[in-house]
Protein backbone atom coordinates (compact mmCIF):
# COMPACT_ATOMS: atom_id res chain seq x y z
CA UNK A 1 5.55 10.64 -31.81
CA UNK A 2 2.52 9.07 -30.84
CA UNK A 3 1.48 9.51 -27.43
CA UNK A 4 0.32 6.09 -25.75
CA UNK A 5 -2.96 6.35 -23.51
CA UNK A 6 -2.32 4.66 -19.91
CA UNK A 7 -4.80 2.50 -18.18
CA UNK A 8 -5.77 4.38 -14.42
CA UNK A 9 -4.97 2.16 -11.92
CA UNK A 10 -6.44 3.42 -8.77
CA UNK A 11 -4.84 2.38 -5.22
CA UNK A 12 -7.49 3.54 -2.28
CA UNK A 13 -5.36 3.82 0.81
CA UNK A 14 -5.94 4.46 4.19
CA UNK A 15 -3.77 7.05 5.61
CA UNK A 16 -1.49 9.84 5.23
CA UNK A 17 1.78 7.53 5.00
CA UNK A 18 0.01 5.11 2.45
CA UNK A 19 -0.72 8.63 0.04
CA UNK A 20 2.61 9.64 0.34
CA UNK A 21 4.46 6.54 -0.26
CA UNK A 22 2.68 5.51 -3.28
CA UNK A 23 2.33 9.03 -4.74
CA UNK A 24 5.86 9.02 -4.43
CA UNK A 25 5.75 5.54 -6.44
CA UNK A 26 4.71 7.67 -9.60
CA UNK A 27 8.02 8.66 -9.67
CA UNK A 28 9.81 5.71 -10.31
CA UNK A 29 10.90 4.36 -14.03
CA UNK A 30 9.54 1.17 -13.60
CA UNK A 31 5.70 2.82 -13.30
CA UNK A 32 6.38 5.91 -15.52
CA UNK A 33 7.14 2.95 -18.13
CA UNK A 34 4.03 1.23 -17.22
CA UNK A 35 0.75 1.26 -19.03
CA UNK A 36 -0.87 2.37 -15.88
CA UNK A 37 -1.35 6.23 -14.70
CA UNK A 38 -1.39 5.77 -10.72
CA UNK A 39 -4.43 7.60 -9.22
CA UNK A 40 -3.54 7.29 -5.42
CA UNK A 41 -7.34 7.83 -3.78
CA UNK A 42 -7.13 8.35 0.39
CA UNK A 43 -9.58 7.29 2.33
CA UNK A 44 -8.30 9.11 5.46
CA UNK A 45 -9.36 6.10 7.79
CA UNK A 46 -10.47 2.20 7.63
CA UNK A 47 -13.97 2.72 7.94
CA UNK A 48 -14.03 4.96 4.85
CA UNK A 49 -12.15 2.22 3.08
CA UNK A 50 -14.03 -0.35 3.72
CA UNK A 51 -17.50 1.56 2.37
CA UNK A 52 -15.58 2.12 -0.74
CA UNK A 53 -14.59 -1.28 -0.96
CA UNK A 54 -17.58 -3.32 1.15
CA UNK A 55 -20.21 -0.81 -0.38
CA UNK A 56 -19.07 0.01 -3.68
CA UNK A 57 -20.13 3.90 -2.21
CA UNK A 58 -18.21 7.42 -2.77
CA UNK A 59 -16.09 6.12 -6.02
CA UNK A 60 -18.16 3.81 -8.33
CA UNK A 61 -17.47 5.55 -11.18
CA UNK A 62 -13.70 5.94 -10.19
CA UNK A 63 -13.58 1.83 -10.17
CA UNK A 64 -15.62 0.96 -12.60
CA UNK A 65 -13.20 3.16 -15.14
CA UNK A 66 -9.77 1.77 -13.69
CA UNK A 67 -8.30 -1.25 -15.41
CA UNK A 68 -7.09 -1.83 -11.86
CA UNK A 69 -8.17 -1.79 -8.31
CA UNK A 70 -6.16 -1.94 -5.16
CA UNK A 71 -6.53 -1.27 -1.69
CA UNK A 72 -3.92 -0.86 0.81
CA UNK A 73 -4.47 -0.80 4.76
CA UNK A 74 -3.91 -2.56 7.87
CA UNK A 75 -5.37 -4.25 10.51
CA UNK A 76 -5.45 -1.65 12.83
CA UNK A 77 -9.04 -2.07 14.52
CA UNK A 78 -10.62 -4.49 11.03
CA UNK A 79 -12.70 -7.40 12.58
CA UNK A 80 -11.76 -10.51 10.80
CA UNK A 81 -15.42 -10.55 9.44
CA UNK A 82 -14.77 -7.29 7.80
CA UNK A 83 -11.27 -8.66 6.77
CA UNK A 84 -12.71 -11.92 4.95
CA UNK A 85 -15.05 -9.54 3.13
CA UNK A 86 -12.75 -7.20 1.50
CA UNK A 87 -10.76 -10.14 0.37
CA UNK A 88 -13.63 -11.51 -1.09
CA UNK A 89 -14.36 -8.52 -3.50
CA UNK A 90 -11.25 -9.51 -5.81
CA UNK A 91 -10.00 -6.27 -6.00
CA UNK A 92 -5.76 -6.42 -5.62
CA UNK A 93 -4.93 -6.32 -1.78
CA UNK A 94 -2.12 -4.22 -0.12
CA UNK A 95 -2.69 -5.67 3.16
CA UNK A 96 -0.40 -5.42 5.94
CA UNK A 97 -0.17 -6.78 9.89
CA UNK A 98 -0.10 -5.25 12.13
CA UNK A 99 0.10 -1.73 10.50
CA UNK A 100 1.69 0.36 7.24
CA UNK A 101 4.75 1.21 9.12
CA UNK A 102 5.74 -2.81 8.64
CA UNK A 103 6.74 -2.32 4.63
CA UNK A 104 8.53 0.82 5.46
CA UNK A 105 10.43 -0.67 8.04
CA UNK A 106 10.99 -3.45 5.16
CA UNK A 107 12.86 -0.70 3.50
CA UNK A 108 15.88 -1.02 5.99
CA UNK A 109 15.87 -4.72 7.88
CA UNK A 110 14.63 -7.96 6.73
CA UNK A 111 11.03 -8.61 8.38
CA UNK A 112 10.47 -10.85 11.09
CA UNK A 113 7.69 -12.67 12.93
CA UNK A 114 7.38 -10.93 16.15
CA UNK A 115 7.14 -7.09 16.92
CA UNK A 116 6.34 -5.08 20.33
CA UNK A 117 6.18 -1.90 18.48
CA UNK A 118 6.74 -1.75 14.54
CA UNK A 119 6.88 2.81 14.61
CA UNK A 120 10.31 2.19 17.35
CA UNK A 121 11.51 0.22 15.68
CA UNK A 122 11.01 2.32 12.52
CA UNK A 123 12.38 5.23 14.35
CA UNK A 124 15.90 3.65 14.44
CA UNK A 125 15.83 4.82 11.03
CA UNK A 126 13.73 7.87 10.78
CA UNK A 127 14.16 9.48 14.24
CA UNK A 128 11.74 12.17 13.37
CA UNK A 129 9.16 9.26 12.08
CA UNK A 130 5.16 9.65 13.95
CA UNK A 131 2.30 8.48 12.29
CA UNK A 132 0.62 12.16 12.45
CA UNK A 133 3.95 13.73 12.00
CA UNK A 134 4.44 14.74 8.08
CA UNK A 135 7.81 12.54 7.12
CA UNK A 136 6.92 13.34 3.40
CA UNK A 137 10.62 13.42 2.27
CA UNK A 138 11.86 10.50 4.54
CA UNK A 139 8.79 8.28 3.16
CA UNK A 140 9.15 9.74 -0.24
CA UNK A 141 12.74 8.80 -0.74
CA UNK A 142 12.10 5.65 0.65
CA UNK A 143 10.48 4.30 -2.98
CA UNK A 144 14.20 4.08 -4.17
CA UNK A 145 14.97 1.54 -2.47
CA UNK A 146 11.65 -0.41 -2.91
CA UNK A 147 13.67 -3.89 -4.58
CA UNK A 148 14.90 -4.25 -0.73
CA UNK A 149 11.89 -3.94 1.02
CA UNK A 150 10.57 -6.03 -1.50
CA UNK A 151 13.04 -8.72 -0.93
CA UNK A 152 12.85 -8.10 3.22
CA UNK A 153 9.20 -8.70 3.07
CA UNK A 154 9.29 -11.82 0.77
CA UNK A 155 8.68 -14.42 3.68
CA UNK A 156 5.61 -12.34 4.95
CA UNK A 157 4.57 -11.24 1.41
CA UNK A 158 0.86 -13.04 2.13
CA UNK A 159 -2.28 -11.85 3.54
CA UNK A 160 -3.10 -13.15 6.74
CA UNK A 161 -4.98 -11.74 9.33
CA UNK A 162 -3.68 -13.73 12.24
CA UNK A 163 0.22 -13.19 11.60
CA UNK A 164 2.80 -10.86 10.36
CA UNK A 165 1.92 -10.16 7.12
CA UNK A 166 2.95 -7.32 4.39
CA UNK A 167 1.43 -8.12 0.89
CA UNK A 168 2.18 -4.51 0.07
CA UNK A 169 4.45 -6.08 -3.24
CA UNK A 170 1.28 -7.99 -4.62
CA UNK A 171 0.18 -4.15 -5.69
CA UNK A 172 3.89 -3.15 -6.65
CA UNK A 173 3.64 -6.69 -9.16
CA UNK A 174 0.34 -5.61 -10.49
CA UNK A 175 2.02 -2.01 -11.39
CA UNK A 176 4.85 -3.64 -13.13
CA UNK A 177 2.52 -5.83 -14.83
CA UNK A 178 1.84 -2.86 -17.04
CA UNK A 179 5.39 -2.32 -18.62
């Protein structure tokens, strides 16, 4: 049996929960049948990200090998200039308002268009849940049930800086491309 060679698809995220949630995406049949071998690159912060991105610096050889390129992060503290730029570049955008914590919360309620604070409202589901804290089996098994989130995000699924907005499935499509 002949072994088929996958395409790298490298995802540059920006944080601890973004690694661990899409590293945990390997996992699932849907990529494992894909033509694309996941290389999940963190950044560990925006302004990293966006000098990968914006300044083609750190990884050019990583992206010019992939047969895909995504980034993934948040608004957090991204100027709308900065914003507009990294949509410019072409590369596929994970992009969600206001931070990661909105697709994970995706995983367990429909979204909606208004939130005081996205990580309590996540924690009415993962008690234990922090941003700094190391949730890496609650995150992890959250990829099972990624067809919800997927469908709970659907009316927020575009990138907009000025509104609610999770376009985290526009990378999960581009994966699933592959198969």
């Amino acid at each position: 049996m002949v072994r088929k060679i996958k395409q790298v698809f490298t995802i540059f995220v920006e944080g601890f929960s973004e690694e661990i949630y899409f590293s945990a995406l390997k996992q699932q049949d849907f990529v494992r049948q894909s033509n694309y071998k996941l290389e999940i690159i963190n950044c560990e912060g925006l302004n990293h990200l966006l000098d990968v991105a914006l300044k083609d610096r750190f990884y050019k050889k990583q992206i010019k090998d992939s047969a895909k390129v995504a980034f993934v992060f948040d608004k957090d503290h991204l100027t709308k200039q900065q914003f507009e730029q990294i949509l410019a570049t072409g590369y596929i955008i994970g992009f969600t308002n206001p931070q990661f914590e909105i697709w994970l919360l995706a995983h367990f309620e429909k979204l909606r268009m208004n939130y005081a604070d996205v990580i309590r409202d996540l924690k009415k589901y993962i008690p234990e849940y922090s941003e700094n804290n190391k949730t890496t089996r609650k995150i992890t098994n959250l990829v099972r049930d990624i067809d919800r989130a997927i469908e709970n995000s659907r009316d927020f699924s575009t990138v907009k800086y000025d509104e609610v907005s999770c376009s985290i499935e526009n990378v999960i499509t581009e994966i699933g491309k592959g198969s």
